[in-house]
C-alpha atoms as a PDB file:
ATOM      1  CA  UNK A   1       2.997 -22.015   8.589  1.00  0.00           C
ATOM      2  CA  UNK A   2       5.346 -20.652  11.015  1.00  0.00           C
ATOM      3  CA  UNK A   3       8.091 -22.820   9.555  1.00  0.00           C
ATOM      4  CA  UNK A   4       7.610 -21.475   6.303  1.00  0.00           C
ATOM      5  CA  UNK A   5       7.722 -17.946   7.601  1.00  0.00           C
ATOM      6  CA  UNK A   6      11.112 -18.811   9.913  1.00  0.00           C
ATOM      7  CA  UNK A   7      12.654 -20.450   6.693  1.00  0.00           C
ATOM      8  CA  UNK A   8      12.299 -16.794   4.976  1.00  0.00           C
ATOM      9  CA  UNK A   9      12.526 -14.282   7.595  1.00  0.00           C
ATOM     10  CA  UNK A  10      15.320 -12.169   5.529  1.00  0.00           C
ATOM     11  CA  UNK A  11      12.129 -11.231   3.874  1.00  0.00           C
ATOM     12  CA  UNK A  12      10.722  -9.195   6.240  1.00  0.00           C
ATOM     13  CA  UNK A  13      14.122  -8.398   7.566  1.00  0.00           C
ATOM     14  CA  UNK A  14      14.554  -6.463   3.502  1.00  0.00           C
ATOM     15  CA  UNK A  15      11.386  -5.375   3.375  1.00  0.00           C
ATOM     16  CA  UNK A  16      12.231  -3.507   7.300  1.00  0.00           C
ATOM     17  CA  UNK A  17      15.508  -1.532   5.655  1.00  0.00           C
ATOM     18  CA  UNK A  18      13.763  -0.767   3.014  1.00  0.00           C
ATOM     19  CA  UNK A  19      10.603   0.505   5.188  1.00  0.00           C
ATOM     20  CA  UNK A  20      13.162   2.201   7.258  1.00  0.00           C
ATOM     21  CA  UNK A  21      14.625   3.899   4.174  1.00  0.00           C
ATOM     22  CA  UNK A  22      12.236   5.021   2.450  1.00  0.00           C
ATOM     23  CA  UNK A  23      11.106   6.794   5.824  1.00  0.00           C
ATOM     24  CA  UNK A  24      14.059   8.675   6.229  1.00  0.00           C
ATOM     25  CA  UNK A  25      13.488  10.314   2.539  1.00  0.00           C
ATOM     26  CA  UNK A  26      10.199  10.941   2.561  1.00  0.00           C
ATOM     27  CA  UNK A  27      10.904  12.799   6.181  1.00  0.00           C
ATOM     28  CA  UNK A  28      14.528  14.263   4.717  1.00  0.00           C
ATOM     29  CA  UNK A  29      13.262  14.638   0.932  1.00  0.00           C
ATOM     30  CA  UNK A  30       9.431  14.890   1.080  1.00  0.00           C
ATOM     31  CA  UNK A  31       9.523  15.952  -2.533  1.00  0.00           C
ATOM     32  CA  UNK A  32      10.633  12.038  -3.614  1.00  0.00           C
ATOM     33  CA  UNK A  33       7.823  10.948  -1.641  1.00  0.00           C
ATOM     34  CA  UNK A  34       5.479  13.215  -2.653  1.00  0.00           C
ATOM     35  CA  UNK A  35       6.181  12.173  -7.113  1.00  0.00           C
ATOM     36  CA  UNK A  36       6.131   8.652  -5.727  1.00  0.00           C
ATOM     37  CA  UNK A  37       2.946   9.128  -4.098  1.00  0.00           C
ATOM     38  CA  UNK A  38       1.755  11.131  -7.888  1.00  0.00           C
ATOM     39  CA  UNK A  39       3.166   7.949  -9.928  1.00  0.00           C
ATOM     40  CA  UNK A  40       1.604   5.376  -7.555  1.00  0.00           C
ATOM     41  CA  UNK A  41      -1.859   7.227  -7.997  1.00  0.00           C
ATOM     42  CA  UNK A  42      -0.946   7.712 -11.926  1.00  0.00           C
ATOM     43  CA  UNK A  43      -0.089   3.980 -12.257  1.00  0.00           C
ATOM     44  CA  UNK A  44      -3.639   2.987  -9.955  1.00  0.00           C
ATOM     45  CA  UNK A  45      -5.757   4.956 -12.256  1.00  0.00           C
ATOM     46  CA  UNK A  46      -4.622   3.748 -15.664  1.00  0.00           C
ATOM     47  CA  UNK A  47      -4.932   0.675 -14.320  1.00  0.00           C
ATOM     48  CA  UNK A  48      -8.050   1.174 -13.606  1.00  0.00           C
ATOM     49  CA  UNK A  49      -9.382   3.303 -16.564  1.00  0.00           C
ATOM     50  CA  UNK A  50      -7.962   0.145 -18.683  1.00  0.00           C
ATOM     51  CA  UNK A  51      -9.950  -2.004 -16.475  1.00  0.00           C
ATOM     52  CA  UNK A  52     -13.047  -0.243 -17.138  1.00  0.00           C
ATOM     53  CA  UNK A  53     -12.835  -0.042 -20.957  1.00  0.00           C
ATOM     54  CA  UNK A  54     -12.324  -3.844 -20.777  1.00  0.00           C
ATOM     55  CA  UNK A  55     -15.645  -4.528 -18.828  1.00  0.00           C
ATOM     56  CA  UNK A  56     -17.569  -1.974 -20.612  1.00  0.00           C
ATOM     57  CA  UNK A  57     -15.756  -4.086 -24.014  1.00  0.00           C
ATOM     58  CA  UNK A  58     -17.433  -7.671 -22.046  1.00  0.00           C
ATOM     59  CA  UNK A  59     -20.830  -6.053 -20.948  1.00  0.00           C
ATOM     60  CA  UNK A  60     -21.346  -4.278 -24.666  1.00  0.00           C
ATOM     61  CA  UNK A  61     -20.675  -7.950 -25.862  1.00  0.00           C
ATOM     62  CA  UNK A  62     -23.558  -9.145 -24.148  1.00  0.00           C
ATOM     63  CA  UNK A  63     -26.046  -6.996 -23.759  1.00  0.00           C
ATOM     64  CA  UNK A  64     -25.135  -3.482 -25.869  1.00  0.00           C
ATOM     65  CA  UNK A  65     -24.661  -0.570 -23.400  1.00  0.00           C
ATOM     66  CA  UNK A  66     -21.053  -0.254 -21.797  1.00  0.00           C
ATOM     67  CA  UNK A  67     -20.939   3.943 -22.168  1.00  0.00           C
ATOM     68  CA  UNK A  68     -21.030   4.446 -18.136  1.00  0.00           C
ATOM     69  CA  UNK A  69     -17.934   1.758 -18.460  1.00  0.00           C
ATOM     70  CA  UNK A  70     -16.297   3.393 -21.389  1.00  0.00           C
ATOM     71  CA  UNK A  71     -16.825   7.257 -19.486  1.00  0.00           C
ATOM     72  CA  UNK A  72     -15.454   5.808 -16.136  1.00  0.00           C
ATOM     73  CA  UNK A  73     -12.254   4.159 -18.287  1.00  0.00           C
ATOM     74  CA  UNK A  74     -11.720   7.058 -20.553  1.00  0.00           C
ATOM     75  CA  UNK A  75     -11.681   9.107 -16.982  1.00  0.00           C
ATOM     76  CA  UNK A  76      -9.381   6.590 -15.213  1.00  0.00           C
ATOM     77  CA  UNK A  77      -6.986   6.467 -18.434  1.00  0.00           C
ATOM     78  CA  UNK A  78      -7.155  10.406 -18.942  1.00  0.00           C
ATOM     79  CA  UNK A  79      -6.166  10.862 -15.343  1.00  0.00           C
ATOM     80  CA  UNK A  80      -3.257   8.763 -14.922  1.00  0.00           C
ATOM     81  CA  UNK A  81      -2.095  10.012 -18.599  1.00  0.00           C
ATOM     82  CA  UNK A  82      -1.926  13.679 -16.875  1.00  0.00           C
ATOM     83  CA  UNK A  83      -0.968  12.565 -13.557  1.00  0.00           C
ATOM     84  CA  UNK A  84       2.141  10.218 -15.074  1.00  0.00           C
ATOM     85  CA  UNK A  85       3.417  13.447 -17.054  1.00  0.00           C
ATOM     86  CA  UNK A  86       2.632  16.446 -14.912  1.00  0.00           C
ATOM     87  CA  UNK A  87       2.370  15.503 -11.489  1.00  0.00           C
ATOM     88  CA  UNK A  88       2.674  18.602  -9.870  1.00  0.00           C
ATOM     89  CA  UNK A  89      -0.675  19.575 -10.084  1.00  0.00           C
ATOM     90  CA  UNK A  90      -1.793  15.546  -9.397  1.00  0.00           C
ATOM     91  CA  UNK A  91       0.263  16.342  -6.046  1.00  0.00           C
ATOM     92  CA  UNK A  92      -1.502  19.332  -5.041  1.00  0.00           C
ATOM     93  CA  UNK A  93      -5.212  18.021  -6.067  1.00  0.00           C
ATOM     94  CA  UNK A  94      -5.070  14.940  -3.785  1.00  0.00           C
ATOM     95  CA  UNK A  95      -3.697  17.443  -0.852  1.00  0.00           C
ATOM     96  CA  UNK A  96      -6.476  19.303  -1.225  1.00  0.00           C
ATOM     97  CA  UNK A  97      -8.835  16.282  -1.613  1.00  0.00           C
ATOM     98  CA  UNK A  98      -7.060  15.687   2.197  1.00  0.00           C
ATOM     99  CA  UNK A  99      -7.874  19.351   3.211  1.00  0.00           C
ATOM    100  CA  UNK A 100     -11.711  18.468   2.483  1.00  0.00           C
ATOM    101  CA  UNK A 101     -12.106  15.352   3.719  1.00  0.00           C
ATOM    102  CA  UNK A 102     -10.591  16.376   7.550  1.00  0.00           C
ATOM    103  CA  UNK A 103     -12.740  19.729   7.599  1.00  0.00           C
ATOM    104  CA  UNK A 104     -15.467  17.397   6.330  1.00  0.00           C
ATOM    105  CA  UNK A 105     -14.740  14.465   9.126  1.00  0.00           C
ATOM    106  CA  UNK A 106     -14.417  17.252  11.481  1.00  0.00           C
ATOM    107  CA  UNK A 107     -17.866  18.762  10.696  1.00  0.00           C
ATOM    108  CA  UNK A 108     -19.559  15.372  10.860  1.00  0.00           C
ATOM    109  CA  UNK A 109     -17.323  14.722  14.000  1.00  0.00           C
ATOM    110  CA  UNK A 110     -18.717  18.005  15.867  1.00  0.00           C
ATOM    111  CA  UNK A 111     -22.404  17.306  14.750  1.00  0.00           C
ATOM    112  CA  UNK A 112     -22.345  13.853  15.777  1.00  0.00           C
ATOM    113  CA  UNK A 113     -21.058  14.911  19.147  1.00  0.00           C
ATOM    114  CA  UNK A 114     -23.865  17.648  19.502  1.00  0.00           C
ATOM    115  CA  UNK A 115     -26.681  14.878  18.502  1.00  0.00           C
ATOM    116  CA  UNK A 116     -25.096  12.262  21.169  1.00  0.00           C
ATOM    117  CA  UNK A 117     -24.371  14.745  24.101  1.00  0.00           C
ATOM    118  CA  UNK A 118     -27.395  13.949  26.167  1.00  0.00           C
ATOM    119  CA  UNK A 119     -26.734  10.032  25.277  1.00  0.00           C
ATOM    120  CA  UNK A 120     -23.173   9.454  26.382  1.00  0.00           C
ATOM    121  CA  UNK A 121     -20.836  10.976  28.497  1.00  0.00           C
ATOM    122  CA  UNK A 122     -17.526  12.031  27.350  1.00  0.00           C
ATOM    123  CA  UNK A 123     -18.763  13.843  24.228  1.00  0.00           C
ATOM    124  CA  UNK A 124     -16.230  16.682  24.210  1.00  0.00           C
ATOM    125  CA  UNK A 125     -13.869  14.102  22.876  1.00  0.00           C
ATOM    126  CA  UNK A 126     -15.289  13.808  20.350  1.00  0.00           C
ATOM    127  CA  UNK A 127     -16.186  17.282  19.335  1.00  0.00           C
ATOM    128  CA  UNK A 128     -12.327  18.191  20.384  1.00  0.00           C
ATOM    129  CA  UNK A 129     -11.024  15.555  17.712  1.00  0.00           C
ATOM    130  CA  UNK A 130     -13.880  16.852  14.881  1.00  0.00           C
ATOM    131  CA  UNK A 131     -12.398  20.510  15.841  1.00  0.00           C
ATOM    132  CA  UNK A 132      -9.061  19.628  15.749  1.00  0.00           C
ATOM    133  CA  UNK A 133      -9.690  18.470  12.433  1.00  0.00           C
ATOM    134  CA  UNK A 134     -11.036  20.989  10.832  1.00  0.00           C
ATOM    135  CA  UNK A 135      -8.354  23.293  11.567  1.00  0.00           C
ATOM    136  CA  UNK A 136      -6.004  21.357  10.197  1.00  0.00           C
ATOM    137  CA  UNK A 137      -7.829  20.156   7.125  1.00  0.00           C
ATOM    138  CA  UNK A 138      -8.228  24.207   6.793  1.00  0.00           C
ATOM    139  CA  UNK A 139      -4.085  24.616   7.344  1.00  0.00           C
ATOM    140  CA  UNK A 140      -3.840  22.324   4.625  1.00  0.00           C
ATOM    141  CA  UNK A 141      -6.547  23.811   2.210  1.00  0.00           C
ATOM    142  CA  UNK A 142      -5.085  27.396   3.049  1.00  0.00           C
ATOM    143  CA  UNK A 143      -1.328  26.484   2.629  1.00  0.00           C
ATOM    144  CA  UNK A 144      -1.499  23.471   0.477  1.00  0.00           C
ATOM    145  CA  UNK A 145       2.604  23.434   0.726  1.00  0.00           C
ATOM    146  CA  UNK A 146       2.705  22.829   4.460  1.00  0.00           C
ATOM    147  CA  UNK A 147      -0.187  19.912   4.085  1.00  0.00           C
ATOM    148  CA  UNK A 148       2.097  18.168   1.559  1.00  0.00           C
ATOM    149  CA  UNK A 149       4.610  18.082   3.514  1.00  0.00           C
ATOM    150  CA  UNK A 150       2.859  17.000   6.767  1.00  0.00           C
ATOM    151  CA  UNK A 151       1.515  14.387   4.570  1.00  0.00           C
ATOM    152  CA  UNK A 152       5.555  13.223   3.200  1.00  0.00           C
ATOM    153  CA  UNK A 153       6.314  13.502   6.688  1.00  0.00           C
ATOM    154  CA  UNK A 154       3.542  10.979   8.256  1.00  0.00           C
ATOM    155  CA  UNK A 155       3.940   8.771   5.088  1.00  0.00           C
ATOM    156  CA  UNK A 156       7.789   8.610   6.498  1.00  0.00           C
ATOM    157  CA  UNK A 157       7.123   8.435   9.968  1.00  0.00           C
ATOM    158  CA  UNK A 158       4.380   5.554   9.377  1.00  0.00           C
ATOM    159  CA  UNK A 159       7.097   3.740   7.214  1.00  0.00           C
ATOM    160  CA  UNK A 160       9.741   3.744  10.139  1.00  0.00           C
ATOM    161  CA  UNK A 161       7.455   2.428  11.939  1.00  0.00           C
ATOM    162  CA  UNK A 162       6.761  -0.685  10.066  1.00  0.00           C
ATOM    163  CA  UNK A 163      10.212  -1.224   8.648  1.00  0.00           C
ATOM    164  CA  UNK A 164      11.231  -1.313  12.544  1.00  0.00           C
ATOM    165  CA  UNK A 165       8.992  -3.971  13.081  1.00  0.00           C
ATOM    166  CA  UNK A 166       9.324  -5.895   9.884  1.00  0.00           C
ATOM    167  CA  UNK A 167      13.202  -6.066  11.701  1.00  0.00           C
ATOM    168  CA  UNK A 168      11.672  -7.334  15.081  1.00  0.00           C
ATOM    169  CA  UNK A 169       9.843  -9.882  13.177  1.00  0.00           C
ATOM    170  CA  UNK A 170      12.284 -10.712  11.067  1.00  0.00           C
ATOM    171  CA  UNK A 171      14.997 -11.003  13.653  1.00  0.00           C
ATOM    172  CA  UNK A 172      12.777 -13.505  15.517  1.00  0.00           C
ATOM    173  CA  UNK A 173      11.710 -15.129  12.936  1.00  0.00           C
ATOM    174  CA  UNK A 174      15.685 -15.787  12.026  1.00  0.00           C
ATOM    175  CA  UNK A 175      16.497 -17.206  15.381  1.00  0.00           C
ATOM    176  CA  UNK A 176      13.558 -19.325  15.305  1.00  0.00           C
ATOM    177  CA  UNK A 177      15.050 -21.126  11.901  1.00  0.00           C
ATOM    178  CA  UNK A 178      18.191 -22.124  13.629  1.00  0.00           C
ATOM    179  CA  UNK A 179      16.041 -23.458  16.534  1.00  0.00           C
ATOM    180  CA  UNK A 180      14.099 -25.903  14.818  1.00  0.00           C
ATOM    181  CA  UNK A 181      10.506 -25.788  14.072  1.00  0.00           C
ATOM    182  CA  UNK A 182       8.898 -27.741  16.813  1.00  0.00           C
ATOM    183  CA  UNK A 183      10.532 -25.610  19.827  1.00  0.00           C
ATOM    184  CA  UNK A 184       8.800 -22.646  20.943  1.00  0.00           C
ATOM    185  CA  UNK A 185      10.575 -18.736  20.407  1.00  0.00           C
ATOM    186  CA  UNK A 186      11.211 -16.992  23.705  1.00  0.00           C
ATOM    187  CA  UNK A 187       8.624 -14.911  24.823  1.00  0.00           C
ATOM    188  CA  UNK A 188       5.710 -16.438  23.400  1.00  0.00           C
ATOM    189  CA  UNK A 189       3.761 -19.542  24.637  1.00  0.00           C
ATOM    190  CA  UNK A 190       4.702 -22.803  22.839  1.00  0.00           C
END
């Protein structure tokens, strides 16, 4: 397997610029990243909407009631239909989604750490982390701007980070072509 990966480590080495790249404009131009992030969740729920109408189409087949299918696919189709052609608002509904899930996390966060204080030690971690999150899930539901473009900027920052080490692999991988495939890569145990 490793010979297969050696023999196409400009893979990896490709898919580590591009990582890299698209990093730098997300973090540079978070408004590129943010209609990407609109079209990829435009293209996922058409996909899916069509996916439903075609089970609900198999199950009506067999045994007559598909509606929650055809409701669900309608939906899915519906919402990628809007999100495809005015993604603004598509953009600013799944920030605010993000808003209410941290506060959310954060409330179940502090509770849990009040049920478990006389259990564990250390608890305060815990409830620090569920507080820290709900103040920022708050930021973002208060100043939806400034949450999308945290959001561009981790998206970028998390991309960097695994273009830089798609490169690492990839390098290695490259010297271990020209090696041979039975001898071992420095560093690691052959």
């Amino acid at each position: 397997m490793l010979t297969v990966a050696a023999r196409h480590w400009w893979v990896l080495l490709l898919q580590g610029v591009l990582g890299i790249v698209f990093g730098v404009i997300a973090i540079l131009v978070p408004g590129i990243a943010l209609l990407t992030l609109a079209y990829v969740f435009a293209a996922w729920a058409l996909i899916t909407g069509v996916g439903y109408l075609a089970e609900g189409y198999r199950v009506a087949e067999h045994r007559g009631r598909s509606w929650p299918f055809a409701v669900m696919g309608v939906l899915g189709v519906v919402a990628g239909i809007v999100a495809a052609l005015i993604p603004g608002p598509t953009i600013l509904t799944l920030v605010l989604l993000l808003g209410a899930f941290l506060v959310t996390q954060g409330v179940m966060e502090l509770y849990t750490a009040f049920r478990i204080r006389r259990e564990v030690t250390g608890e305060w971690i815990l409830a620090l982390i569920g507080i820290l999150r709900i103040v920022a899930g708050l930021i973002v539901l208060a100043m939806p701007a400034l949450g999308a473009l945290l959001t561009a900027t981790l998206v970028g920052i998390w991309a960097i980070l695994g273009g830089a080490a798609a490169l690492s692999l990839g390098w290695r991988l490259r010297r271990l072509s020209g090696m041979g495939a039975g001898q071992p890569m420095r560093g690691t145990a052959g």
